[in-house]
C-alpha atoms as a PDB file:
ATOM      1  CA  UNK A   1     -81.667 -16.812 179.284  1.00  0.00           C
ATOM      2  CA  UNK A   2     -82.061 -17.317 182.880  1.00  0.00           C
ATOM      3  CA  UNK A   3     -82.607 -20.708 184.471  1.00  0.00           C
ATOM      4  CA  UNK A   4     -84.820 -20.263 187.837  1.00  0.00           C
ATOM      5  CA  UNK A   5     -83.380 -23.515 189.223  1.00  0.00           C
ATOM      6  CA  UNK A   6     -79.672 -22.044 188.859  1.00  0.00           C
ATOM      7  CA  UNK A   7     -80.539 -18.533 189.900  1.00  0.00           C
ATOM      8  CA  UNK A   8     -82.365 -19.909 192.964  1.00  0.00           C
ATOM      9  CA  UNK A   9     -79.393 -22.262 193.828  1.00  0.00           C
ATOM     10  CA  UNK A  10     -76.685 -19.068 193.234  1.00  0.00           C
ATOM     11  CA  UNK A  11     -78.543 -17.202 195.544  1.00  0.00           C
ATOM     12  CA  UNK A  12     -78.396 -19.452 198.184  1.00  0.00           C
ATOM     13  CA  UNK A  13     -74.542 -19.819 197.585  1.00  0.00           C
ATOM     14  CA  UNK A  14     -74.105 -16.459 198.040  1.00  0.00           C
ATOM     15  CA  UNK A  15     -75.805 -16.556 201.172  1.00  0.00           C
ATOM     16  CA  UNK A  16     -74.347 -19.310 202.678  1.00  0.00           C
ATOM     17  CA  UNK A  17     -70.846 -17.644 201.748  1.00  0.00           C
ATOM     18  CA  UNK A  18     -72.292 -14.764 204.339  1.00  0.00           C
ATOM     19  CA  UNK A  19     -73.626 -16.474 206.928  1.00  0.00           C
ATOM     20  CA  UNK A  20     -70.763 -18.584 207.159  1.00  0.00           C
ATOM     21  CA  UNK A  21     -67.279 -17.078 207.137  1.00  0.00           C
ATOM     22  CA  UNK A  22     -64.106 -18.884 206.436  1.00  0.00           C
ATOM     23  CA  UNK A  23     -60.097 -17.808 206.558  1.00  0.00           C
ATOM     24  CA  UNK A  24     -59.407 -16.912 203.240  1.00  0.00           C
ATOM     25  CA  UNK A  25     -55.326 -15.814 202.116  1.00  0.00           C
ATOM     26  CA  UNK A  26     -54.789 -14.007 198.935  1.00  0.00           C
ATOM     27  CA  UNK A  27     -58.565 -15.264 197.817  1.00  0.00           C
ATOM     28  CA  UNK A  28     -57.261 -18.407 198.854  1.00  0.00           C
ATOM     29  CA  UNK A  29     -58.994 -21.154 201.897  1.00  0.00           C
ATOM     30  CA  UNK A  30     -55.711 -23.107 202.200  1.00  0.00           C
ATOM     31  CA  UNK A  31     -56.543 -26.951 203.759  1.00  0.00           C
ATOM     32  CA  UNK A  32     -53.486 -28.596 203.853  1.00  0.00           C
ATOM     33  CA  UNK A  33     -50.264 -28.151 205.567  1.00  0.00           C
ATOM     34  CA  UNK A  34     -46.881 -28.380 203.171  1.00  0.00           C
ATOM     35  CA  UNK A  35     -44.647 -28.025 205.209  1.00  0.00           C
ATOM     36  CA  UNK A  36     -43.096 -32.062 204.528  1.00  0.00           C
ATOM     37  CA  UNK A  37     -43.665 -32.169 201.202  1.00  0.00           C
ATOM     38  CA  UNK A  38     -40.213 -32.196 199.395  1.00  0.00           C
ATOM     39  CA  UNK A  39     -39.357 -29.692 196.677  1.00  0.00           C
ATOM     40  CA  UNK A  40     -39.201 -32.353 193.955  1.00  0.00           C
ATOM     41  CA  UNK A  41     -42.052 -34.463 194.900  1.00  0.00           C
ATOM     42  CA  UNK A  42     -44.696 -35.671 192.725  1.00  0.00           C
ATOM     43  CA  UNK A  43     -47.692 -34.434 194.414  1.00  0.00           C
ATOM     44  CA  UNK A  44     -51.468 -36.242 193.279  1.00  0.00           C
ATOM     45  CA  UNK A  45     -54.401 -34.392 194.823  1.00  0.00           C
ATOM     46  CA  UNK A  46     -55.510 -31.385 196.688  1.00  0.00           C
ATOM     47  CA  UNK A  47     -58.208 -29.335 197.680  1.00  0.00           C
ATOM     48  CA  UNK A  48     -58.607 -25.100 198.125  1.00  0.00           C
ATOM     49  CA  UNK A  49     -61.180 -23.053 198.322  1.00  0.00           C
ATOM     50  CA  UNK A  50     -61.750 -19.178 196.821  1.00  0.00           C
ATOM     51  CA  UNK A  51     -64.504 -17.187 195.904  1.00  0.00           C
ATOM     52  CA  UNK A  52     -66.636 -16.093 192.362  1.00  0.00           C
ATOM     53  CA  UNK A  53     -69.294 -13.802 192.125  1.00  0.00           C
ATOM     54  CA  UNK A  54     -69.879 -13.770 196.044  1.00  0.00           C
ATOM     55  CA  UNK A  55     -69.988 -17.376 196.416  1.00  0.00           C
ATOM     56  CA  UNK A  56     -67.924 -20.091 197.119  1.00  0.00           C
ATOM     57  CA  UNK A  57     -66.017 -22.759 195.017  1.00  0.00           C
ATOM     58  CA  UNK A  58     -64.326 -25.644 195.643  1.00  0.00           C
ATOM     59  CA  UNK A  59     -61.626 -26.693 193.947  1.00  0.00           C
ATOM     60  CA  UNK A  60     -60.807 -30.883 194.333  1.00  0.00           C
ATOM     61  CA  UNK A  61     -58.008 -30.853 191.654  1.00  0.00           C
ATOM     62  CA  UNK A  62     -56.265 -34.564 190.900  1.00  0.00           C
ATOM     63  CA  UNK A  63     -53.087 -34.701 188.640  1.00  0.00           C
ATOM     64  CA  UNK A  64     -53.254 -36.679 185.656  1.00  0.00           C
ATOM     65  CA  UNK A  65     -50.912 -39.634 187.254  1.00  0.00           C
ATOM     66  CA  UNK A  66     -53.591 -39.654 190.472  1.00  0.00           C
ATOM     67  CA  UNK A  67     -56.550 -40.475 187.598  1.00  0.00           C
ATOM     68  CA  UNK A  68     -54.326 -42.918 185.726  1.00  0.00           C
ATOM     69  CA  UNK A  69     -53.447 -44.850 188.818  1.00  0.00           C
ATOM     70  CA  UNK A  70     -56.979 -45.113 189.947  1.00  0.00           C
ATOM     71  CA  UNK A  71     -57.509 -46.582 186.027  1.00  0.00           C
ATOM     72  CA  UNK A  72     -54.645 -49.405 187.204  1.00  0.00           C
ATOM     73  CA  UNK A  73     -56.460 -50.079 190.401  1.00  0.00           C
ATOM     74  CA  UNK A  74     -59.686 -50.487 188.596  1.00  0.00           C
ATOM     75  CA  UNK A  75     -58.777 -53.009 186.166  1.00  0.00           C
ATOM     76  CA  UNK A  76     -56.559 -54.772 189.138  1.00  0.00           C
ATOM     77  CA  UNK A  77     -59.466 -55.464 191.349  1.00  0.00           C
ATOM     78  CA  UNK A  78     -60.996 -56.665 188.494  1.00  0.00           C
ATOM     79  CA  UNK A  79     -58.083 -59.518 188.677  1.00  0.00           C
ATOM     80  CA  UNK A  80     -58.398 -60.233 191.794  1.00  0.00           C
ATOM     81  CA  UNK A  81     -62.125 -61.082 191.699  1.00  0.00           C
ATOM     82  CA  UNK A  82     -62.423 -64.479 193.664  1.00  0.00           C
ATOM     83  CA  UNK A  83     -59.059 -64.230 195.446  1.00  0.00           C
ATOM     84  CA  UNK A  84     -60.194 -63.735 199.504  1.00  0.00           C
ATOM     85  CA  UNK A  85     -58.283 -61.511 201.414  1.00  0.00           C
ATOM     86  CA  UNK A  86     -58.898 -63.679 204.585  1.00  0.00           C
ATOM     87  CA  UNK A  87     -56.797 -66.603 205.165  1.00  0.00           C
ATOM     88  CA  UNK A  88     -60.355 -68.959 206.733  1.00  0.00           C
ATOM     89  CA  UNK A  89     -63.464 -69.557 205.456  1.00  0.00           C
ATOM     90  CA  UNK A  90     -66.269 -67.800 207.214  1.00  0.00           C
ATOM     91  CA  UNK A  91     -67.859 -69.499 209.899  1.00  0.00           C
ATOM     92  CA  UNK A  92     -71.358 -68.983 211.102  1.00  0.00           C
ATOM     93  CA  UNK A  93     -72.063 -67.506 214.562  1.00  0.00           C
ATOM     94  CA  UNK A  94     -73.757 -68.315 217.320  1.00  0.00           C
ATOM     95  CA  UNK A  95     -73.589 -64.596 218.168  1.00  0.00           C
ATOM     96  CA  UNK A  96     -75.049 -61.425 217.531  1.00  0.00           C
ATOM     97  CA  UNK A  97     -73.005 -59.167 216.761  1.00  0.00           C
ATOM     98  CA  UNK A  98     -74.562 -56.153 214.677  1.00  0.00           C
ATOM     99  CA  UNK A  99     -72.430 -53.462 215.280  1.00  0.00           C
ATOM    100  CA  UNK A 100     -69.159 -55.888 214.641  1.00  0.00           C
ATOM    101  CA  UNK A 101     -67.117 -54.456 211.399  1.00  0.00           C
ATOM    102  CA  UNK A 102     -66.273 -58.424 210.986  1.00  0.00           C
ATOM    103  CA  UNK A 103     -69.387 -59.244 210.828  1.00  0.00           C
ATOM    104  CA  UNK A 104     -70.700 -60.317 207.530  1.00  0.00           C
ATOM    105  CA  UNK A 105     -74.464 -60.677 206.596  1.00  0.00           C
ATOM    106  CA  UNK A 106     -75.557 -63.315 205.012  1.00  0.00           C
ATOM    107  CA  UNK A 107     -79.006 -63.967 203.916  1.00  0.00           C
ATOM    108  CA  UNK A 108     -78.941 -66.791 206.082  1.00  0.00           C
ATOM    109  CA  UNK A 109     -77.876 -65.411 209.227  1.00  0.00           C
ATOM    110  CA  UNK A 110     -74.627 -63.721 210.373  1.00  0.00           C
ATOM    111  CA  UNK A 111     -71.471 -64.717 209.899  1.00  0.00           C
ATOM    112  CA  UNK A 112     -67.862 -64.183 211.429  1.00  0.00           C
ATOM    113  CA  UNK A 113     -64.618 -64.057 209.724  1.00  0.00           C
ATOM    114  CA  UNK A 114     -61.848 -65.728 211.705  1.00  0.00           C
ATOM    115  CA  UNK A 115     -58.756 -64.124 210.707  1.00  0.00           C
ATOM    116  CA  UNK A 116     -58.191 -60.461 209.785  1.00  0.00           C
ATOM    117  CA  UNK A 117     -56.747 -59.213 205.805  1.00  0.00           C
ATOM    118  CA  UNK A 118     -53.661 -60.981 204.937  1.00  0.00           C
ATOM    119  CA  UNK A 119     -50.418 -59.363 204.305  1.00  0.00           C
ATOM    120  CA  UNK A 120     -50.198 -61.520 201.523  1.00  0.00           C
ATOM    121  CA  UNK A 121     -53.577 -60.300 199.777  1.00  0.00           C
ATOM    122  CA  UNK A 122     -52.003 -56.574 199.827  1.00  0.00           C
ATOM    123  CA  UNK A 123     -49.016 -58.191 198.246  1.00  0.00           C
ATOM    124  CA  UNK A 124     -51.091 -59.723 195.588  1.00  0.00           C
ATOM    125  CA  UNK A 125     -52.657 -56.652 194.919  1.00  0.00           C
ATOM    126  CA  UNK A 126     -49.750 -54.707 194.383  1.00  0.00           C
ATOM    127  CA  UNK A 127     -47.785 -57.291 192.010  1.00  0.00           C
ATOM    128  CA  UNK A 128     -51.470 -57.203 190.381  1.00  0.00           C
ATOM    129  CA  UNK A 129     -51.310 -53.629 189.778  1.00  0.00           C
ATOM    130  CA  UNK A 130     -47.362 -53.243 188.623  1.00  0.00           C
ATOM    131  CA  UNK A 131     -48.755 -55.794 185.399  1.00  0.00           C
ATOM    132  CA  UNK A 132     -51.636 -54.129 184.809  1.00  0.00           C
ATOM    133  CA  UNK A 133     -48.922 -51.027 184.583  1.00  0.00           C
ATOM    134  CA  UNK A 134     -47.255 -52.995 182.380  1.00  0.00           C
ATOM    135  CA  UNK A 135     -49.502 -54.058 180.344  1.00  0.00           C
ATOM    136  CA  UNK A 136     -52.379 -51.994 180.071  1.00  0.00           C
ATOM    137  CA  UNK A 137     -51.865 -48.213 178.289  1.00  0.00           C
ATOM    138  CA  UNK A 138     -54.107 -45.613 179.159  1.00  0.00           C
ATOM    139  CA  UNK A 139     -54.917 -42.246 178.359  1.00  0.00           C
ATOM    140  CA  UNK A 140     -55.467 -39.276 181.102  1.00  0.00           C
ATOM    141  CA  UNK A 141     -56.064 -35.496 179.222  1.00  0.00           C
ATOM    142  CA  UNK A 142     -57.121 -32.598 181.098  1.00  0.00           C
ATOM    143  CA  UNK A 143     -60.584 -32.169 182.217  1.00  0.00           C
ATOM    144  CA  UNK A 144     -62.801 -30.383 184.214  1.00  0.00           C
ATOM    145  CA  UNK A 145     -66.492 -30.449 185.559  1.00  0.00           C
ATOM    146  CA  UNK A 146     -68.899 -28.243 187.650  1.00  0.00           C
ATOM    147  CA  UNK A 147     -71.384 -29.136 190.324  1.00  0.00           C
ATOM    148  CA  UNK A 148     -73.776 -26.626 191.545  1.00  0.00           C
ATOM    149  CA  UNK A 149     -75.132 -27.102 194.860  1.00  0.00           C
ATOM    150  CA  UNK A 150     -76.636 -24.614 197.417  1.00  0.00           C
ATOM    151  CA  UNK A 151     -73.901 -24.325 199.580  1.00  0.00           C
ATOM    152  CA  UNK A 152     -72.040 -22.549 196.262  1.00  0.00           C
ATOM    153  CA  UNK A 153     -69.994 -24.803 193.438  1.00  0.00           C
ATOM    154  CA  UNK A 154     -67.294 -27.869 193.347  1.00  0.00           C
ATOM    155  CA  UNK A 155     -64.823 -27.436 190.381  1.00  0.00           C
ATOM    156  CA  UNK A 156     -63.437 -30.925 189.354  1.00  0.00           C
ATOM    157  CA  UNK A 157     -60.376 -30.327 187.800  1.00  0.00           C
ATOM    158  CA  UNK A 158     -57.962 -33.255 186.179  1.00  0.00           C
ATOM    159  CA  UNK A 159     -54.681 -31.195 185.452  1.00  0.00           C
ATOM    160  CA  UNK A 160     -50.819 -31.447 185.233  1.00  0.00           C
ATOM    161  CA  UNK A 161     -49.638 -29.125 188.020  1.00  0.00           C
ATOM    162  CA  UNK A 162     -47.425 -30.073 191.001  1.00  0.00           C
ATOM    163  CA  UNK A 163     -48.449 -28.339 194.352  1.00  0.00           C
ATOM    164  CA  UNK A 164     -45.874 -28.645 196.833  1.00  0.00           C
ATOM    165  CA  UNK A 165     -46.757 -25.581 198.660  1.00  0.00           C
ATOM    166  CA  UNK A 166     -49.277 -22.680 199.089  1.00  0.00           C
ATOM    167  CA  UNK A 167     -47.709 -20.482 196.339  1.00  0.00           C
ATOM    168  CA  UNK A 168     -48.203 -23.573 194.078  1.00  0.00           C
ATOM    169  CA  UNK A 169     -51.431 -24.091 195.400  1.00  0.00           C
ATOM    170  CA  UNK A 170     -52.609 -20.272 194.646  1.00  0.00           C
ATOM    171  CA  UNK A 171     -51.372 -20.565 191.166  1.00  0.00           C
ATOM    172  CA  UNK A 172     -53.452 -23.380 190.439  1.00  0.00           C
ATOM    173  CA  UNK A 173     -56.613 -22.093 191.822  1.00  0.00           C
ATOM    174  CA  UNK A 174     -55.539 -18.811 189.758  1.00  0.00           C
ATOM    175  CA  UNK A 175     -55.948 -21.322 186.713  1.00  0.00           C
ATOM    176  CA  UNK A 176     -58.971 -22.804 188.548  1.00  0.00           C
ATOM    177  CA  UNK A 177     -60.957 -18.984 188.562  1.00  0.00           C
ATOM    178  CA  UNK A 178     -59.786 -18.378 185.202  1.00  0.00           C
ATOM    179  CA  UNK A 179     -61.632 -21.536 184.261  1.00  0.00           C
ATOM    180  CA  UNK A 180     -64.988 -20.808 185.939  1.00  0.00           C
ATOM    181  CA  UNK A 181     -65.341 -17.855 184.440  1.00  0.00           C
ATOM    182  CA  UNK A 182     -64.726 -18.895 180.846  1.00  0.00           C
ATOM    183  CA  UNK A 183     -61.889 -16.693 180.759  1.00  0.00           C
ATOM    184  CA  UNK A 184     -59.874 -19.392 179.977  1.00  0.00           C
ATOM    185  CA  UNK A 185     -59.484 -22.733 178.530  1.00  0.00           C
ATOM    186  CA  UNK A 186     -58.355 -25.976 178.743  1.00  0.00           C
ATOM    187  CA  UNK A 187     -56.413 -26.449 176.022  1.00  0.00           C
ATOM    188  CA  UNK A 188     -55.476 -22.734 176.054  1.00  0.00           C
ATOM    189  CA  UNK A 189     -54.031 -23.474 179.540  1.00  0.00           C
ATOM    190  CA  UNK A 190     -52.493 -27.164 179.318  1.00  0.00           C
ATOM    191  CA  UNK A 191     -52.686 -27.451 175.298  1.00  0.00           C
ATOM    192  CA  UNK A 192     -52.459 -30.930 173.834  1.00  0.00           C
ATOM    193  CA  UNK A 193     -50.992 -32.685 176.976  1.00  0.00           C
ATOM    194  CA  UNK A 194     -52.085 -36.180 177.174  1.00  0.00           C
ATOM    195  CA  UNK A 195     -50.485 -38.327 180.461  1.00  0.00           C
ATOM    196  CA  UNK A 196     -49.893 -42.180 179.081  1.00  0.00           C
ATOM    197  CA  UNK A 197     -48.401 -45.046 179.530  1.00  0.00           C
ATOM    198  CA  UNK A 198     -44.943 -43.873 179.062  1.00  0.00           C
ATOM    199  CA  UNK A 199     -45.068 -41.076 181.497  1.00  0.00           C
ATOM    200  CA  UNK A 200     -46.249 -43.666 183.973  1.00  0.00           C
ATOM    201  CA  UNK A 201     -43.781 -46.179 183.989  1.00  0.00           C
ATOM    202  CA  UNK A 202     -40.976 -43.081 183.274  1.00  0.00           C
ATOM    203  CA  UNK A 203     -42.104 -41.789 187.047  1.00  0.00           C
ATOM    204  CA  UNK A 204     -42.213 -45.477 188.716  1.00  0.00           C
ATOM    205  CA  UNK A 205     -38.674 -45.669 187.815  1.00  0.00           C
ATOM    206  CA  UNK A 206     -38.120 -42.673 189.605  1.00  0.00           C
ATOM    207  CA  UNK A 207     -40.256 -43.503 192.648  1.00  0.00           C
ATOM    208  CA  UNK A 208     -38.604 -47.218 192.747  1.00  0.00           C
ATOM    209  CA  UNK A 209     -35.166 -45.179 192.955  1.00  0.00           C
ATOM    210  CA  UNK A 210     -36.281 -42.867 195.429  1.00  0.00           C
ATOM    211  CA  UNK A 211     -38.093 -46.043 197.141  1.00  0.00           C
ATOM    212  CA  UNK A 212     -34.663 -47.546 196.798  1.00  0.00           C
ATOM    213  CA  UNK A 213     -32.252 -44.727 198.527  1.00  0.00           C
ATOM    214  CA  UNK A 214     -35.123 -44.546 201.474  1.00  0.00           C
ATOM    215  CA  UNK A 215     -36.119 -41.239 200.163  1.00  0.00           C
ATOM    216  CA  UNK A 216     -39.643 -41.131 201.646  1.00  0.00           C
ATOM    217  CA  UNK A 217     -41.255 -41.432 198.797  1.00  0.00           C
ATOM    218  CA  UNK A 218     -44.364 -43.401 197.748  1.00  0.00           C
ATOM    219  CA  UNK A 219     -47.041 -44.711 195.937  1.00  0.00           C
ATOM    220  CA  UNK A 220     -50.122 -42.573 195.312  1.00  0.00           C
END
């Protein structure tokens, strides 16, 4: 059964897709350029475009490690409720600056921080986050979500997969099409993998070591 809503939205995909034209390589819009990205790097997000049915998808894909970190920064900030990142209290201005990105509203009147973020916060912040590592387990599985809007569709998709270049990058959005088309899967194309705890703090021992040797290498 046919939803008008969709079918009107499709259509208007489709001819969005024609009126504006974009590079594609092997069905492929390529964004990002890999050429410093080392061959045994841990790679966390990226974005491609291809095409279904005469319209156009985008694919925002986020490995499994990406998710779970944003879990440890969650429950972080959560920690570090009440701890300022300014070294001064606010002080109230004379002035008025609107446009000022120090300026701080205040139902009151304006007010004016006097010092910028502290090294020391971001320090805080980190420490914060290695114990929530620690001591916090979470789970990350596969997933994967569509959006529909008029300019065609956005394919969320949570999945363990390493792009380090464009032929890594095609292969995923191979897995991607597959996907959107019911052809495939989840669990026929990742099957019961679950990223945890253990795989976290397995790969910050490997980033600390790379860290440690000056390798170039990281945090997310």
């Amino acid at each position: 059964m046919k939803i008008p809503a969709i079918d009107n939205l499709m259509r208007a995909a489709r001819s969005y897709h024609r009126q504006h034209p974009l590079q594609f390589e092997d069905g492929v819009h390529i964004v990002h350029d890999y050429s410093e990205v080392k061959a045994n790097e841990m790679t966390h997000w990226d974005i491609a475009r291809f095409i279904v049915n005469d319209y156009r998808v985008s694919l925002i894909w986020e490995h499994p490690r990406y998710v779970y970190y944003g879990q440890i920064q969650a429950v972080a900030a959560q920690r570090m409720v009440g701890i300022s990142p300014f070294r001064d209290s606010p002080r109230r201005s004379n002035r008025i600056r609107r446009g000022s990105r120090r300026a701080w509203i205040r139902s009151g009147g304006l007010y004016e921080f006097s010092s910028p973020t502290t090294p020391e916060y971001f320090d805080q912040m980190r420490e914060a986050q290695r114990a929530v590592g620690d001591e916090v387990p979470f789970t990350v599985s596969p997933s994967m979500s569509i959006k529909r809007y008029r300019h065609g569709k956005d394919l969320y998709l949570c999945a363990p997969f390493e792009v380090r270049n464009q032929d890594d990058l095609k292969r995923l959005v191979a897995i991607a099409r597959r996907l959107a088309l019911r052809r495939s899967t989840l669990a026929e194309e990742f099957g019961e993998f679950s990223y945890t705890q253990a795989d976290w703090l397995r790969e910050r021992t490997i980033v600390d070591a790379l860290k440690a040797t000056d390798s170039g290498f990281s945090d997310p």
